[in-house]
Every structure is written in C-alpha cells, then in structure tokens.
PDB file of N, CA and C in Angstrom:
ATOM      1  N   UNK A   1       0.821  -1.189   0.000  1.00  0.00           N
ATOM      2  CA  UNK A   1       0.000   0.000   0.000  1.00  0.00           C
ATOM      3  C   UNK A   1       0.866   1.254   0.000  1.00  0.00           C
ATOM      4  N   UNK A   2       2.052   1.190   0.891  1.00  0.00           N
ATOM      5  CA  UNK A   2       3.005   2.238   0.954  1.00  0.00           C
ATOM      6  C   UNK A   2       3.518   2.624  -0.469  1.00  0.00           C
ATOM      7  N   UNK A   3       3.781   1.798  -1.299  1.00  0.00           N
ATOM      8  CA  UNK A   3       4.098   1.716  -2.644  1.00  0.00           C
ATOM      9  C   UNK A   3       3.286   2.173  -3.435  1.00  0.00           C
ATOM     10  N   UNK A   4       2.133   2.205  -3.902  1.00  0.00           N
ATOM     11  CA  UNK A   4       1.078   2.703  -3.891  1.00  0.00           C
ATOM     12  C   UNK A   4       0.837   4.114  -4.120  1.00  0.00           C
ATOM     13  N   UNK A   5       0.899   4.626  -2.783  1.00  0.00           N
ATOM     14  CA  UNK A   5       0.834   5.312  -2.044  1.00  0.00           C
ATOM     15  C   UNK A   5       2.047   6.733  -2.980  1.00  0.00           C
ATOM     16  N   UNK A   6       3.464   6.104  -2.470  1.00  0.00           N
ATOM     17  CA  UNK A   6       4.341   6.898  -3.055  1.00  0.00           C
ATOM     18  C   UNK A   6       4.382   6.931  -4.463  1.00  0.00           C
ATOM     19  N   UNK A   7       3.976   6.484  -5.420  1.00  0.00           N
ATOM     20  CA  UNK A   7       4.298   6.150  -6.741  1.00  0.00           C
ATOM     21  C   UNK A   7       2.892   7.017  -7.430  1.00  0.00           C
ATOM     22  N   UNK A   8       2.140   7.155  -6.698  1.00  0.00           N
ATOM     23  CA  UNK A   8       0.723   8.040  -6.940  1.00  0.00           C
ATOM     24  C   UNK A   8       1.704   9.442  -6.506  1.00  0.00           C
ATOM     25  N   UNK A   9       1.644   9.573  -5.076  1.00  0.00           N
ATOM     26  CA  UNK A   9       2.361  11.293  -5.385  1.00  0.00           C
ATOM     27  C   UNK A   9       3.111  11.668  -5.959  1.00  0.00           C
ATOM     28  N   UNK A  10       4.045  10.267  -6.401  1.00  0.00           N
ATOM     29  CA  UNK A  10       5.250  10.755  -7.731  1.00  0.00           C
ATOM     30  C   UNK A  10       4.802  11.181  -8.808  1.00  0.00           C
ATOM     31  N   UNK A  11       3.812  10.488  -9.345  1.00  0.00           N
ATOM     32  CA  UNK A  11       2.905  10.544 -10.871  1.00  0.00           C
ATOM     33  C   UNK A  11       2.580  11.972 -10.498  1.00  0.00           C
ATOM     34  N   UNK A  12       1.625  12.176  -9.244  1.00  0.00           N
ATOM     35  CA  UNK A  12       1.247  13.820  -9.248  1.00  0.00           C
ATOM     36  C   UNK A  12       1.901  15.272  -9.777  1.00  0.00           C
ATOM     37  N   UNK A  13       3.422  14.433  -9.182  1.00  0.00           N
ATOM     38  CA  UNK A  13       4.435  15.700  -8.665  1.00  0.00           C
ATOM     39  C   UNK A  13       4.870  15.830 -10.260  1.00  0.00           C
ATOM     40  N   UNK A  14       5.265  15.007 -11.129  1.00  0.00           N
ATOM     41  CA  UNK A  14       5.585  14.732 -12.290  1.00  0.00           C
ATOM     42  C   UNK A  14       4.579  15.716 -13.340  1.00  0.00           C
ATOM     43  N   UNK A  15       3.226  15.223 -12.958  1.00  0.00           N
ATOM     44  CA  UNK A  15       2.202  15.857 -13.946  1.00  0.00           C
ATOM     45  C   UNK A  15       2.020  17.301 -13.493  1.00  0.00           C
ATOM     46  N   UNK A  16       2.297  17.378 -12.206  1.00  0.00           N
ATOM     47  CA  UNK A  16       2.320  19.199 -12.066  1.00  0.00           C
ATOM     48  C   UNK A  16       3.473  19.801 -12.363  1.00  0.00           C
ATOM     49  N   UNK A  17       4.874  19.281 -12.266  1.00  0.00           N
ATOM     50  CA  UNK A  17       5.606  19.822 -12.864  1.00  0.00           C
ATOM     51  C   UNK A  17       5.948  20.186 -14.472  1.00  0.00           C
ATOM     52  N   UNK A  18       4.939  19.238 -15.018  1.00  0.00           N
ATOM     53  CA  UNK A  18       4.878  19.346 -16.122  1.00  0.00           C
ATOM     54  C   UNK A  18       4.067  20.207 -16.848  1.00  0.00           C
ATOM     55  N   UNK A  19       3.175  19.928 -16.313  1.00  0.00           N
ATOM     56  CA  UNK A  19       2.390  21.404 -16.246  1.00  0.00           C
ATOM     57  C   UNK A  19       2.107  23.176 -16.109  1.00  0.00           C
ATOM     58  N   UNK A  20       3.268  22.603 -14.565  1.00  0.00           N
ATOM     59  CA  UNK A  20       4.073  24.100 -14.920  1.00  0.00           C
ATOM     60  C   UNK A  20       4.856  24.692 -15.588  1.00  0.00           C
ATOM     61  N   UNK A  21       5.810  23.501 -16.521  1.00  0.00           N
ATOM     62  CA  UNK A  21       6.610  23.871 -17.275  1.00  0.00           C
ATOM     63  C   UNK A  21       6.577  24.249 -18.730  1.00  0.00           C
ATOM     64  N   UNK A  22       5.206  23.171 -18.780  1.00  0.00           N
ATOM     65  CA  UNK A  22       4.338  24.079 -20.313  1.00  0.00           C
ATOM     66  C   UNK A  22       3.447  25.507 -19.927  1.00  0.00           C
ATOM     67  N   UNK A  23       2.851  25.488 -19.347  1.00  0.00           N
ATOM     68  CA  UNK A  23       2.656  27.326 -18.938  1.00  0.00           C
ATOM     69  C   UNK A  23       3.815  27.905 -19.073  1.00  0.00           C
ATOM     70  N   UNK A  24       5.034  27.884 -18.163  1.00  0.00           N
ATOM     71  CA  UNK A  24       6.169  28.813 -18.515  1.00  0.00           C
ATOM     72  C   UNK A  24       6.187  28.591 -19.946  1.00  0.00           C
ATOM     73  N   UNK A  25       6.585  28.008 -21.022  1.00  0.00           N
ATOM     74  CA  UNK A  25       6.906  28.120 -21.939  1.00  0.00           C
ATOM     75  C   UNK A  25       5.923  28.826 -22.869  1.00  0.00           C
ATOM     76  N   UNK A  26       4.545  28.332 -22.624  1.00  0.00           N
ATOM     77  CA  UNK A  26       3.369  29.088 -23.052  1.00  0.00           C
ATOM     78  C   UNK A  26       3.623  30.635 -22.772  1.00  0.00           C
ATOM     79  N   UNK A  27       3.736  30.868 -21.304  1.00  0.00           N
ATOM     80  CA  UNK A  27       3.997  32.422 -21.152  1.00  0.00           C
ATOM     81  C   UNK A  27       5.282  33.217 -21.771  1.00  0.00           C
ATOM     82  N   UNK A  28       5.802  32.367 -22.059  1.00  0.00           N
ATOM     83  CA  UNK A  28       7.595  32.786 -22.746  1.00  0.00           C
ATOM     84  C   UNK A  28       7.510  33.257 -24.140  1.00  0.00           C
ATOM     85  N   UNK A  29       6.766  32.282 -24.916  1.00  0.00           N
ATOM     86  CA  UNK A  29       6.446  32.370 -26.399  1.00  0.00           C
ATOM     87  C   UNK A  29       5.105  33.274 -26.267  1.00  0.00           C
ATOM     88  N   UNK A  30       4.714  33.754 -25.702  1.00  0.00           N
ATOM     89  CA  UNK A  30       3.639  34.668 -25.809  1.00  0.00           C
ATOM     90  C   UNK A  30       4.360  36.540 -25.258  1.00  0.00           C
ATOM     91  N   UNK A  31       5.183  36.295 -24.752  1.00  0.00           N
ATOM     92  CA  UNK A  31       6.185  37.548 -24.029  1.00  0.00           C
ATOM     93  C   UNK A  31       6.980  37.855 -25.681  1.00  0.00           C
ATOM     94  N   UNK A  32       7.767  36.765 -25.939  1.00  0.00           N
ATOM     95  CA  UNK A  32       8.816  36.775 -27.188  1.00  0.00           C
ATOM     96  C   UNK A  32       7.514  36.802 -28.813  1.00  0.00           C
ATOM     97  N   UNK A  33       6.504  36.675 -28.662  1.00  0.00           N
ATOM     98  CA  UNK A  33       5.505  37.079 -29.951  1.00  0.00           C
ATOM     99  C   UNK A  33       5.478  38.340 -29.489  1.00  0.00           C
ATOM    100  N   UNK A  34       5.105  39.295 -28.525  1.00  0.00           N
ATOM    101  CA  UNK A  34       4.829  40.479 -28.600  1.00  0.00           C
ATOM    102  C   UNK A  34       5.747  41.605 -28.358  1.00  0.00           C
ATOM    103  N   UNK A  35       7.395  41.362 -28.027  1.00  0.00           N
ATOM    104  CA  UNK A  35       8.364  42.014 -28.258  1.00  0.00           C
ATOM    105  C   UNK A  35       8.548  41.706 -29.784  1.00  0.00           C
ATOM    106  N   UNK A  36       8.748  41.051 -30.650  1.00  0.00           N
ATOM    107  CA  UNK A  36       8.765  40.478 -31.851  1.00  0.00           C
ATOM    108  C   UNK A  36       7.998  41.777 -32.750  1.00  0.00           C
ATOM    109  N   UNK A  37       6.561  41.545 -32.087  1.00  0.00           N
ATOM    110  CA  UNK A  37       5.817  42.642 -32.905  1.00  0.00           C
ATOM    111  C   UNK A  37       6.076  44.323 -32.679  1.00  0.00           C
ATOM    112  N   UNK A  38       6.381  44.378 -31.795  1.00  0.00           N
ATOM    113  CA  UNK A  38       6.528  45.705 -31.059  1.00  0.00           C
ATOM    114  C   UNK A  38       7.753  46.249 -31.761  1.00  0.00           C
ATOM    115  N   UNK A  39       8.892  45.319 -31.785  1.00  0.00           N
ATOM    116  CA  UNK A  39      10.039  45.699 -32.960  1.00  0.00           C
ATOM    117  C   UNK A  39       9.503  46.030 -34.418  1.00  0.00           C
ATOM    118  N   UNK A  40       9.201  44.854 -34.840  1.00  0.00           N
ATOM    119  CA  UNK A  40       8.428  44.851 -36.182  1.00  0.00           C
ATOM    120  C   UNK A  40       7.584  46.333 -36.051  1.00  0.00           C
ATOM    121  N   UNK A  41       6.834  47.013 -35.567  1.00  0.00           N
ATOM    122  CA  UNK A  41       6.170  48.219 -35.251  1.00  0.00           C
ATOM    123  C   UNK A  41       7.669  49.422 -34.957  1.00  0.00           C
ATOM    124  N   UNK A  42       8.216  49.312 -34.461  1.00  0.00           N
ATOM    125  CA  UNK A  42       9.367  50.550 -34.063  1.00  0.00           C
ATOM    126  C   UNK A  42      10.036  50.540 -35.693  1.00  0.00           C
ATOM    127  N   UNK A  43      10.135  49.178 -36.381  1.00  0.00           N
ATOM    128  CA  UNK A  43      11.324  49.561 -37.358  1.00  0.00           C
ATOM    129  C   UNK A  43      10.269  49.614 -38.477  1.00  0.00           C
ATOM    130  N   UNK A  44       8.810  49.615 -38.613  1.00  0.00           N
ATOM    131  CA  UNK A  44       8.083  50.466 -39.823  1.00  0.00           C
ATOM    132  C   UNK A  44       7.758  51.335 -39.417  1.00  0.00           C
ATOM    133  N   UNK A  45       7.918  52.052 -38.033  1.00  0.00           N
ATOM    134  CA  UNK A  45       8.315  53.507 -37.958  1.00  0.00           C
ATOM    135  C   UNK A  45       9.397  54.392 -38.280  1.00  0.00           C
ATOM    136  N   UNK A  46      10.298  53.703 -38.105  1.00  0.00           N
ATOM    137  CA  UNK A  46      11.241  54.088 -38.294  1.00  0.00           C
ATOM    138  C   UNK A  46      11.295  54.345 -39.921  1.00  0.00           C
ATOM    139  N   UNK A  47      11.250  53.161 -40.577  1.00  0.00           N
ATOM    140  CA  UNK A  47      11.228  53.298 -42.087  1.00  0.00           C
ATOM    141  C   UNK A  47      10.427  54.303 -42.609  1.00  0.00           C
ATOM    142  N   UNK A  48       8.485  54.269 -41.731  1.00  0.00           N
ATOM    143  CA  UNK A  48       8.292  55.619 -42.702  1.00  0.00           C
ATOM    144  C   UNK A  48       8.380  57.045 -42.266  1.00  0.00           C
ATOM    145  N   UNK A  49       9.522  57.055 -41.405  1.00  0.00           N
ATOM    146  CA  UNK A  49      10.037  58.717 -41.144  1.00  0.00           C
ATOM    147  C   UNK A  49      10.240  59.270 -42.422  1.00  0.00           C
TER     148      UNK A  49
END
C-alpha cells in the first residue's frame, strides 16, 4: 500500500511539474511574440520617417 501510495504522489508531482513547465513556456512564447511585434512596429516607424 506504501508503494502505492508513493508512486501516486510521484505521478502527481511529475504531472504538475509538467504542467508548470508548459505554462512557462506558453507564457515565454507569448512575451517573445509580442516584443517580436513591437520591434516589427518601431522599425516600420522608423522606415516611414
């Protein structure tokens, strides 16, 4: 049962870490799309000075 037991909160700890680690990346690629655009916006300003 002890076995069980630990190998269930492992699976947990596993699937939440994993979880958290696709959000970070989700939030990363969503930070790096909108500096991306924001450049893309400064340098067709720049161009139509």
């Amino acid at each position: 049962m002890a076995d069980n037991y630990l190998e269930k909160k492992y699976e947990e700890l596993q699937a939440r870490k994993a979880k958290e680690q696709r959000a970070r990346q989700v939030a990363w690629k969503k930070r790096m799309d909108a500096y991306r655009k924001r450049l893309e916006e400064e340098k067709a300003a720049e161009h139509d000075k």
